[in-house]
Protein backbone atom coordinates (compact mmCIF):
# COMPACT_ATOMS: atom_id res chain seq x y z
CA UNK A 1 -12.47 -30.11 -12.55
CA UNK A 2 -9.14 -32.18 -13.25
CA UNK A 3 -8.00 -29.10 -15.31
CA UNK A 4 -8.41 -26.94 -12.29
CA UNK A 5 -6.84 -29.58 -9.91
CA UNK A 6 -3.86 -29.45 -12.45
CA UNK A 7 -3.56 -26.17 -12.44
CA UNK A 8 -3.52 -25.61 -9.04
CA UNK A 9 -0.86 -28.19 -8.21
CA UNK A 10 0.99 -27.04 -11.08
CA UNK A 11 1.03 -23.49 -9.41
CA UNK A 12 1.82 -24.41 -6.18
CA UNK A 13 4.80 -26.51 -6.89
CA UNK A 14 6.75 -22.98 -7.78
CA UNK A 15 8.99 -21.31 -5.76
CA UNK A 16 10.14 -19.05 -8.58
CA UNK A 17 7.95 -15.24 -9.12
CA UNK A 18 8.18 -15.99 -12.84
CA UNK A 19 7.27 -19.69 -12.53
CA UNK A 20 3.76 -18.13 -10.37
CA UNK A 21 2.96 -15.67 -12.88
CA UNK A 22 3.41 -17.74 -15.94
CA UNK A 23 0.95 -20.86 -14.41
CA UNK A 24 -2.03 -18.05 -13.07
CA UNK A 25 -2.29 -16.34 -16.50
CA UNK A 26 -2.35 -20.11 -18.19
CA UNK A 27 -4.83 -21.38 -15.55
CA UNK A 28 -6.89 -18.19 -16.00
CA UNK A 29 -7.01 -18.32 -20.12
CA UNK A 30 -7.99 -21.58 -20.12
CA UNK A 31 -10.83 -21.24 -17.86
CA UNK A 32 -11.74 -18.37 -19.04
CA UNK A 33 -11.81 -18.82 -22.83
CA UNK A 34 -9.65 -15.42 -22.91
CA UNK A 35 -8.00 -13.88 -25.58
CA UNK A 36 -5.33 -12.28 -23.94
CA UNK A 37 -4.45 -12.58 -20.41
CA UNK A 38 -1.71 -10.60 -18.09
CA UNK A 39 -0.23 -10.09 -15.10
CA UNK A 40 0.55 -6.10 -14.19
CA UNK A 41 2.85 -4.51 -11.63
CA UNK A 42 1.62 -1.62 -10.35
CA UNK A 43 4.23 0.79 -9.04
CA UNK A 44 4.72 4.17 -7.77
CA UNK A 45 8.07 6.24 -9.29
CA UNK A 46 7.86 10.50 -9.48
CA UNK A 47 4.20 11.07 -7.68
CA UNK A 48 2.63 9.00 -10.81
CA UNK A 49 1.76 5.20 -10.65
CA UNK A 50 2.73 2.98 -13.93
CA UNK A 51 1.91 -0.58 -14.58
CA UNK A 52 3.96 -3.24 -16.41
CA UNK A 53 3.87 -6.45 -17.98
CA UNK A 54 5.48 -9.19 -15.91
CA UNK A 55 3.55 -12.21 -17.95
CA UNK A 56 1.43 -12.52 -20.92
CA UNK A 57 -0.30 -15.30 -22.77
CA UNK A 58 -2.54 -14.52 -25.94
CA UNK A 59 -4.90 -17.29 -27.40
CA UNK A 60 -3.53 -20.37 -29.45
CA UNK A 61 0.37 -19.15 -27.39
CA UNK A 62 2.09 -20.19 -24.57
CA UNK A 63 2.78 -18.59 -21.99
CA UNK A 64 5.86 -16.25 -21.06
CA UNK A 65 7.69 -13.83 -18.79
CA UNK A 66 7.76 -10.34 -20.01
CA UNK A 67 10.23 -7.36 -19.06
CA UNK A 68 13.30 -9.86 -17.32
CA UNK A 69 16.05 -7.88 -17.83
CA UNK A 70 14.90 -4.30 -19.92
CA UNK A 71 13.47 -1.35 -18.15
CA UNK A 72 14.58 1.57 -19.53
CA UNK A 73 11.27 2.84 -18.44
CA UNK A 74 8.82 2.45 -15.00
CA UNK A 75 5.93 1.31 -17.74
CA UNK A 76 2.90 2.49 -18.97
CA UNK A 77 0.94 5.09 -16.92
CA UNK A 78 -1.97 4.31 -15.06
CA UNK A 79 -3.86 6.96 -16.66
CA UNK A 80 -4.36 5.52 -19.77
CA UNK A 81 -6.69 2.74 -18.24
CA UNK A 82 -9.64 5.01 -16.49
CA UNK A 83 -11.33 2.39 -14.80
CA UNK A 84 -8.37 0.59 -13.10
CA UNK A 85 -7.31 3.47 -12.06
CA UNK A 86 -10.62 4.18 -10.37
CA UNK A 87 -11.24 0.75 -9.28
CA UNK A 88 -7.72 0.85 -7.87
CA UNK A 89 -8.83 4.56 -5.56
CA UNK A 90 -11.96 3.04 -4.41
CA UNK A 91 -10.26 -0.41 -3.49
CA UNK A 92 -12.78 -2.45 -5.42
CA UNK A 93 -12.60 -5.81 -6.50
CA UNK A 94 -12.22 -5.29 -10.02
CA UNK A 95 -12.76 -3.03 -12.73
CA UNK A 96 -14.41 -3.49 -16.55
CA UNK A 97 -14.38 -1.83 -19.72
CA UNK A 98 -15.74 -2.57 -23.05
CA UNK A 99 -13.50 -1.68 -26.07
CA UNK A 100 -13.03 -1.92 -30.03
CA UNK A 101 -14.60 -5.29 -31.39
CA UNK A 102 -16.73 -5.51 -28.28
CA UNK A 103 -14.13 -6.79 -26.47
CA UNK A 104 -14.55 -6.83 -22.95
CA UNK A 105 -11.15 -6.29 -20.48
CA UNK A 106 -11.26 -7.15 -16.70
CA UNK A 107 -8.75 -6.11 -13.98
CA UNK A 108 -8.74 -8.18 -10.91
CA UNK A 109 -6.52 -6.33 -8.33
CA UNK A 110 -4.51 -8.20 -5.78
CA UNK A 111 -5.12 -6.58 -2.98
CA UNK A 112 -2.78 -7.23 0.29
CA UNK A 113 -4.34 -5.09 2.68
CA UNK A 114 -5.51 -1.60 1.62
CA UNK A 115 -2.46 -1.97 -1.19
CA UNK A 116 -2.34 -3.91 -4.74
CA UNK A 117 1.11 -3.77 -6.63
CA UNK A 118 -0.05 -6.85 -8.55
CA UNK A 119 -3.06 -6.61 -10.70
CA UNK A 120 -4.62 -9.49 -13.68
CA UNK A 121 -6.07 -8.50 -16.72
CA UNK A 122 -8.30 -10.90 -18.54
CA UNK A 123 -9.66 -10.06 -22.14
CA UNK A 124 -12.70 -11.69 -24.03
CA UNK A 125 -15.59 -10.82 -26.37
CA UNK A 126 -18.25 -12.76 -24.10
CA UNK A 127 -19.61 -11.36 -21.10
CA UNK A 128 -17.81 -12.67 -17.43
CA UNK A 129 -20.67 -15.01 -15.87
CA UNK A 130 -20.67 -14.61 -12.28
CA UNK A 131 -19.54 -18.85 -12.01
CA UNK A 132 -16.27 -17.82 -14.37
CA UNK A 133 -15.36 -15.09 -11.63
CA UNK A 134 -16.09 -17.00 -8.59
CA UNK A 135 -13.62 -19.47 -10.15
CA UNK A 136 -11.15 -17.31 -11.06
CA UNK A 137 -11.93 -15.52 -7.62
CA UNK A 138 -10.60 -18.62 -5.93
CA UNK A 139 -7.74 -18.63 -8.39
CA UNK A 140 -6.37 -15.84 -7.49
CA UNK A 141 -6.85 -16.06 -3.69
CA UNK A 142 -4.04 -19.29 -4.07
CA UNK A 143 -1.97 -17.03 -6.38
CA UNK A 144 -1.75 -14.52 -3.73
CA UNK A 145 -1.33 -16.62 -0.91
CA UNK A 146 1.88 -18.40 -2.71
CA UNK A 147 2.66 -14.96 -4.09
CA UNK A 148 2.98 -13.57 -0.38
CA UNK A 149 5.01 -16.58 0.74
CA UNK A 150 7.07 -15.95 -1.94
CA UNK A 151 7.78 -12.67 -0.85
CA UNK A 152 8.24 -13.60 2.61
CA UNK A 153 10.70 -15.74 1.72
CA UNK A 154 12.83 -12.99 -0.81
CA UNK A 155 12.77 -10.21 1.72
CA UNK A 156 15.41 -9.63 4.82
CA UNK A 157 13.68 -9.33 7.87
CA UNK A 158 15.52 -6.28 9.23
CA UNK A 159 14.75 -3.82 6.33
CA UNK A 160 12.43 -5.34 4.02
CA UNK A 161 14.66 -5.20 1.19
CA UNK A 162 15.18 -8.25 -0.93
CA UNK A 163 17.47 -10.90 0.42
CA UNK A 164 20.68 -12.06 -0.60
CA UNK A 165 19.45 -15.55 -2.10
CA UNK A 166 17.24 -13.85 -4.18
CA UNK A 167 20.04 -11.68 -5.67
CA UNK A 168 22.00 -14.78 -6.28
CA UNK A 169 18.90 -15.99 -8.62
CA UNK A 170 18.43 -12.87 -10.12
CA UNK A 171 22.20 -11.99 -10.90
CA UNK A 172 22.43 -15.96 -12.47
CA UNK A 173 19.90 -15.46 -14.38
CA UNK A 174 20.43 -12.09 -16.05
CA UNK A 175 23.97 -13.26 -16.70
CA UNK A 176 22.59 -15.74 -18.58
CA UNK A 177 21.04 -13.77 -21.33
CA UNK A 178 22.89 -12.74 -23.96
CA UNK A 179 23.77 -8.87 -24.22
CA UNK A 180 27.20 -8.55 -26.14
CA UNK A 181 27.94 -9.13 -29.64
CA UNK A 182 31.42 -11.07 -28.86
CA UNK A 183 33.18 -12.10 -25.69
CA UNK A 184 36.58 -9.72 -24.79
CA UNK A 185 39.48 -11.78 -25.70
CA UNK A 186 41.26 -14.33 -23.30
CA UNK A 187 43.62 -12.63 -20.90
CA UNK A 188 42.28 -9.43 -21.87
CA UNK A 189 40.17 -6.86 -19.61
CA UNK A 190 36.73 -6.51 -20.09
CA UNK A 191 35.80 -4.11 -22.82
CA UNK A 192 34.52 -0.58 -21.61
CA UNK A 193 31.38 0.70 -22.75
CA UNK A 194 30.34 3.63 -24.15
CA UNK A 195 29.11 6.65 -22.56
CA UNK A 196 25.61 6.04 -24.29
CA UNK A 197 25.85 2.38 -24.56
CA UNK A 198 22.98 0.79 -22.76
CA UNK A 199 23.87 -2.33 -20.52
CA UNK A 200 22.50 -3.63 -16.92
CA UNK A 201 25.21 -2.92 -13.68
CA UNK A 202 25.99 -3.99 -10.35
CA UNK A 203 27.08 -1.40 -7.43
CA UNK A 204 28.14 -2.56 -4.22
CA UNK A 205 27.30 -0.02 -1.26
CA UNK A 206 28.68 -0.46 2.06
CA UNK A 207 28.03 1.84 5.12
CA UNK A 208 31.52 3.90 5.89
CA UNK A 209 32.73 3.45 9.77
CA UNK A 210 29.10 1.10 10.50
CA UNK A 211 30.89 -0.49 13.26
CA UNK A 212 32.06 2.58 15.33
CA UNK A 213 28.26 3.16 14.77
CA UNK A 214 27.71 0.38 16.59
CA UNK A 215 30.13 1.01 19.07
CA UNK A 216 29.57 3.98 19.74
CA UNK A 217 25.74 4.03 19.99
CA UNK A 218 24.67 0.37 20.11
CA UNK A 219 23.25 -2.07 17.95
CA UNK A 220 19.76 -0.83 18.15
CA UNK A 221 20.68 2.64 16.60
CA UNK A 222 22.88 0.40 14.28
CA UNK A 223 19.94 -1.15 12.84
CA UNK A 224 17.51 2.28 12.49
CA UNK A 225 21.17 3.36 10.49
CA UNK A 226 20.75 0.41 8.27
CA UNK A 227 16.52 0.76 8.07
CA UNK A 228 17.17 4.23 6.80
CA UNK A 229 19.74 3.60 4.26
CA UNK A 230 17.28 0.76 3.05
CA UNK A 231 14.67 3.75 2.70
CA UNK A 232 16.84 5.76 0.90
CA UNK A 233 17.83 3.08 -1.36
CA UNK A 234 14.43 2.59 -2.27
CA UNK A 235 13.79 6.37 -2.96
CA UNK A 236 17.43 6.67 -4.41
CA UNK A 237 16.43 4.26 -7.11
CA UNK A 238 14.01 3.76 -10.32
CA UNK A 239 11.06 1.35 -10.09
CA UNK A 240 12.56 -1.16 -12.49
CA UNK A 241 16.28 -1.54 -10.48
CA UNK A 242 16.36 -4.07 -7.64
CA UNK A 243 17.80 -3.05 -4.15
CA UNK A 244 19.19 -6.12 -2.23
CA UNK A 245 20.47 -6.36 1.71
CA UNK A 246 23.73 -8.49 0.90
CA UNK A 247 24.53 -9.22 4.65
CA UNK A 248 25.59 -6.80 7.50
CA UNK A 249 25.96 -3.14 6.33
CA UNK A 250 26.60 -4.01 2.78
CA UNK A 251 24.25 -3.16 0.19
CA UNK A 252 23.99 -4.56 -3.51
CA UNK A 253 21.96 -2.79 -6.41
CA UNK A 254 21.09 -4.43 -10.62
CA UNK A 255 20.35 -0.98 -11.95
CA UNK A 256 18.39 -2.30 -15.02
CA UNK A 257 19.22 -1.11 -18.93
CA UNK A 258 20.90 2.19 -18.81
CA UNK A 259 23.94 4.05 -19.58
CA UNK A 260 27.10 4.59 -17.54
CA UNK A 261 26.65 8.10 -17.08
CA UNK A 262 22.99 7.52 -16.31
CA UNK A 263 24.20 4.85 -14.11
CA UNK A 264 27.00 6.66 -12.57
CA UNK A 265 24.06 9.88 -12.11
CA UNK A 266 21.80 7.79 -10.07
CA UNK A 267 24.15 6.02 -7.67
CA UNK A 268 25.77 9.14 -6.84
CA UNK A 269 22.46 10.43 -6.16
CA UNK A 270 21.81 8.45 -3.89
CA UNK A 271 24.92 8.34 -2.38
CA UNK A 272 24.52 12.42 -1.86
CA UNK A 273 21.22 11.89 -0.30
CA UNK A 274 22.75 9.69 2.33
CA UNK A 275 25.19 12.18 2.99
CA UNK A 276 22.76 15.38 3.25
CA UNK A 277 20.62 13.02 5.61
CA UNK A 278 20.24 13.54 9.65
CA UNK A 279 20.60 10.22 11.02
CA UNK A 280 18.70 10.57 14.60
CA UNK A 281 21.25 10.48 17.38
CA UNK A 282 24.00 9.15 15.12
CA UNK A 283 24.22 12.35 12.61
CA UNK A 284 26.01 12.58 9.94
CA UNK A 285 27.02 8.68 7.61
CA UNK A 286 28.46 7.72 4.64
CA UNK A 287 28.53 5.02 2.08
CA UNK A 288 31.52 4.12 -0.49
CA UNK A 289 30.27 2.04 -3.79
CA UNK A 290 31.68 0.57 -6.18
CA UNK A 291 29.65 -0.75 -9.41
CA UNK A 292 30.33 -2.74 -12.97
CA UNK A 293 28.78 -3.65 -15.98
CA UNK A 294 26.86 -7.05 -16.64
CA UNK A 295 28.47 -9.09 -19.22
CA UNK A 296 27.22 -12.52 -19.99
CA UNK A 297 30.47 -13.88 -20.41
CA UNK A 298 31.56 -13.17 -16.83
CA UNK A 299 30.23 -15.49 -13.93
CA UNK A 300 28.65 -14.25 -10.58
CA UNK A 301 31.98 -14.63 -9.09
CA UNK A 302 33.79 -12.42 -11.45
CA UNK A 303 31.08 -9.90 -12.09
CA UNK A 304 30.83 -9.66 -7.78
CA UNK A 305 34.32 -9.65 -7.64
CA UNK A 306 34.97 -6.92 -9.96
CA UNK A 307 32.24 -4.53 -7.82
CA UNK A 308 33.82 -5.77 -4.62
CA UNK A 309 37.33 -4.00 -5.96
CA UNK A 310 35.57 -0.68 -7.09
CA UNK A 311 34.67 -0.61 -3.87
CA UNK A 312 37.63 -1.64 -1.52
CA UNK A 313 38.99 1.18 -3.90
CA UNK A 314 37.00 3.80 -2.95
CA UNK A 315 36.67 2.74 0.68
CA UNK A 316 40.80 3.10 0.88
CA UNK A 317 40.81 6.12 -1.14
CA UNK A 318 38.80 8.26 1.03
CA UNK A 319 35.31 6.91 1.42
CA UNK A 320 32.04 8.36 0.35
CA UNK A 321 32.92 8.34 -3.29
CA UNK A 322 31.62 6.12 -6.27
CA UNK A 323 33.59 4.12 -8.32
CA UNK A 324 33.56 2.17 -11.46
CA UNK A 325 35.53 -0.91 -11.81
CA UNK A 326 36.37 -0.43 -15.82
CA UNK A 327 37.56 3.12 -15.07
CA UNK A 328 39.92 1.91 -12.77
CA UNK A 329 41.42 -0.84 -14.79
CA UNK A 330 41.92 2.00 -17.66
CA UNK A 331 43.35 4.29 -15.28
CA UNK A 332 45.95 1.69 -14.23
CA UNK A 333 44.64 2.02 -10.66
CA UNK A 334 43.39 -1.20 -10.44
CA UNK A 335 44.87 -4.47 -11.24
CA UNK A 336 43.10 -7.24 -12.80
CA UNK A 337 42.89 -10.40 -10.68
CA UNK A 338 42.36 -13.69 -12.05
CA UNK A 339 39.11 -15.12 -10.45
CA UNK A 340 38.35 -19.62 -9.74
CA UNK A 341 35.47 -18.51 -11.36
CA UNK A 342 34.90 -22.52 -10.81
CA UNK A 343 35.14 -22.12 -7.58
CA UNK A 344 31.12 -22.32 -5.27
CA UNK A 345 30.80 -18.53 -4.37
CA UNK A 346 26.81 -18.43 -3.81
């Protein structure tokens, strides 16, 4: 009993995804006697639905956060575990299967509604007693409760997309894991990659002319504008990149591990499917963007900053265009401006 009381205040003192993840798999391998337990996403990217591996904890380990920063792919496919994937069409509780060495594996979805995009996976050679799944039951109802408010808390209330706080954390954080082999010199621009150099970006998207949308056919059609653009952001973009509201009509994107022609491919995708859309009543809108790699050795500020040019760049150069902030600097279209990166930005 005190273990479980620890647990449980342990895991609701978090107000960090990671921080939730990593105490529910260590509460449930404890109680369980597991050998290996997980927390899966479950997403949807092409028609197919993949799961991945947000936290992990084998026996004898500690615990840890899987799949920060990488992605060059939306996971593993659901297909190669039969009985989730039924369990997960029927909308069942949870799911076992029995495999080499007897061991036994058992997916608890976590179901909000009819949907589950989180799933836990607990594996053991002895049977699961009906008392170890009532407690683990209860587990989980906590987990998803804080998971929810979580969520509540991450997402903008206008079009659902994640909030500009949580792109602060996220952007801090990713910038603090080491990517590069050595910094660019002082006074220098930042090194260009390579076409097929693989490295995380930012794009900044704002919506061309939003306020003579606003003007011209009121706020409320304003907002349906910016509700659609958030759905085509979301349908624009892989299951592994993050798609923030930044404030007003301004969008911001962390495409996750790619290349800059890969990169470059799927933010002018989407910015082609905005422009091929109908907007109802309004017709016809745009959006200019402007993106950058992720170094480590630049700061939130800088790394912002540098997006924030690529697009002011594009957005007095025409509109609906992408641009990328290196390309510029090469091209001696852009200057270089020396950022306070000291200075509070967030």
């Amino acid at each position: 009993m005190d273990s479980l009381l620890k647990h449980m205040v342990d895991m609701t003192g978090h107000r960090d995804h990671a921080m939730l993840d990593i105490s529910v798999v260590a509460a449930v391998q404890e109680l369980a006697a597991a050998a290996q337990t997980r927390v899966l996403s479950i997403s949807t990217f092409g028609g197919r639905q993949y799961i991945r591996v947000r936290a992990s904890i084998n026996e004898g380990d500690t615990p840890r956060v899987e799949d920060l920063h990488d992605g060059a792919s939306p996971g593993e496919p659901l297909d190669n575990y039969p009985e989730l994937t039924a369990c997960l069409a029927r909308h069942e509780a949870s799911a076992e299967a029995c495999g080499p060495g007897c061991k036994r594996t058992l997916w608890l979805p976590i179901w909000f509604g009819d949907k589950a995009t989180t799933c836990l996976e607990i594996v053991r050679e002895a049977p699961y007693h009906a008392a170890i799944i009532h407690t683990i039951t209860g587990i989980i109802g906590v987990y998803r409760n804080f998971q929810n408010l979580l969520d509540y808390s991450e997402r903008d209330s206008l079009t659902g997309l994640l909030n500009r706080k949580t792109f602060e954390d996220q952007l801090a954080r990713i910038l603090q894991a080491p990517a590069e082999p050595e910094p660019p010199l002082p006074g220098q621009p930042e090194r260009r990659c390579s076409q097929g150099e693989k490295k995380g970006w930012l794009a900044v998207v704002d919506v061309d002319h939003f306020k003579m949308v606003n003007d011209t056919f009121g706020h409320l059609y304003g907002d349906e504008v910016l509700i659609l653009i958030a759905n085509q952001l979301q349908a624009s973009f892989r299951a592994q990149d993050r798609v923030f509201r930044f404030g007003g009509e301004e969008f911001v994107v962390l495409l996750r591990s790619t290349t800059l022609e890969h990169a470059r491919r799927i933010i002018d995708r989407f910015r082609t499917n905005v422009e091929s859309y109908q907007f109802p009543q309004v017709g016809k809108v745009t959006v200019s963007i402007g993106f950058v790699s992720l170094s480590p050795y630049d700061s939130p500020v800088v790394t912002l900053g540098h997006a924030d040019q690529a697009l002011y760049y594009a957005k007095t150069h025409g509109r609906n265009q992408v641009c990328h902030y290196n390309e510029l600097v090469e091209r001696g279209l852009l200057q270089t401006v020396t950022t306070n990166d000291t200075a509070e930005f967030f």
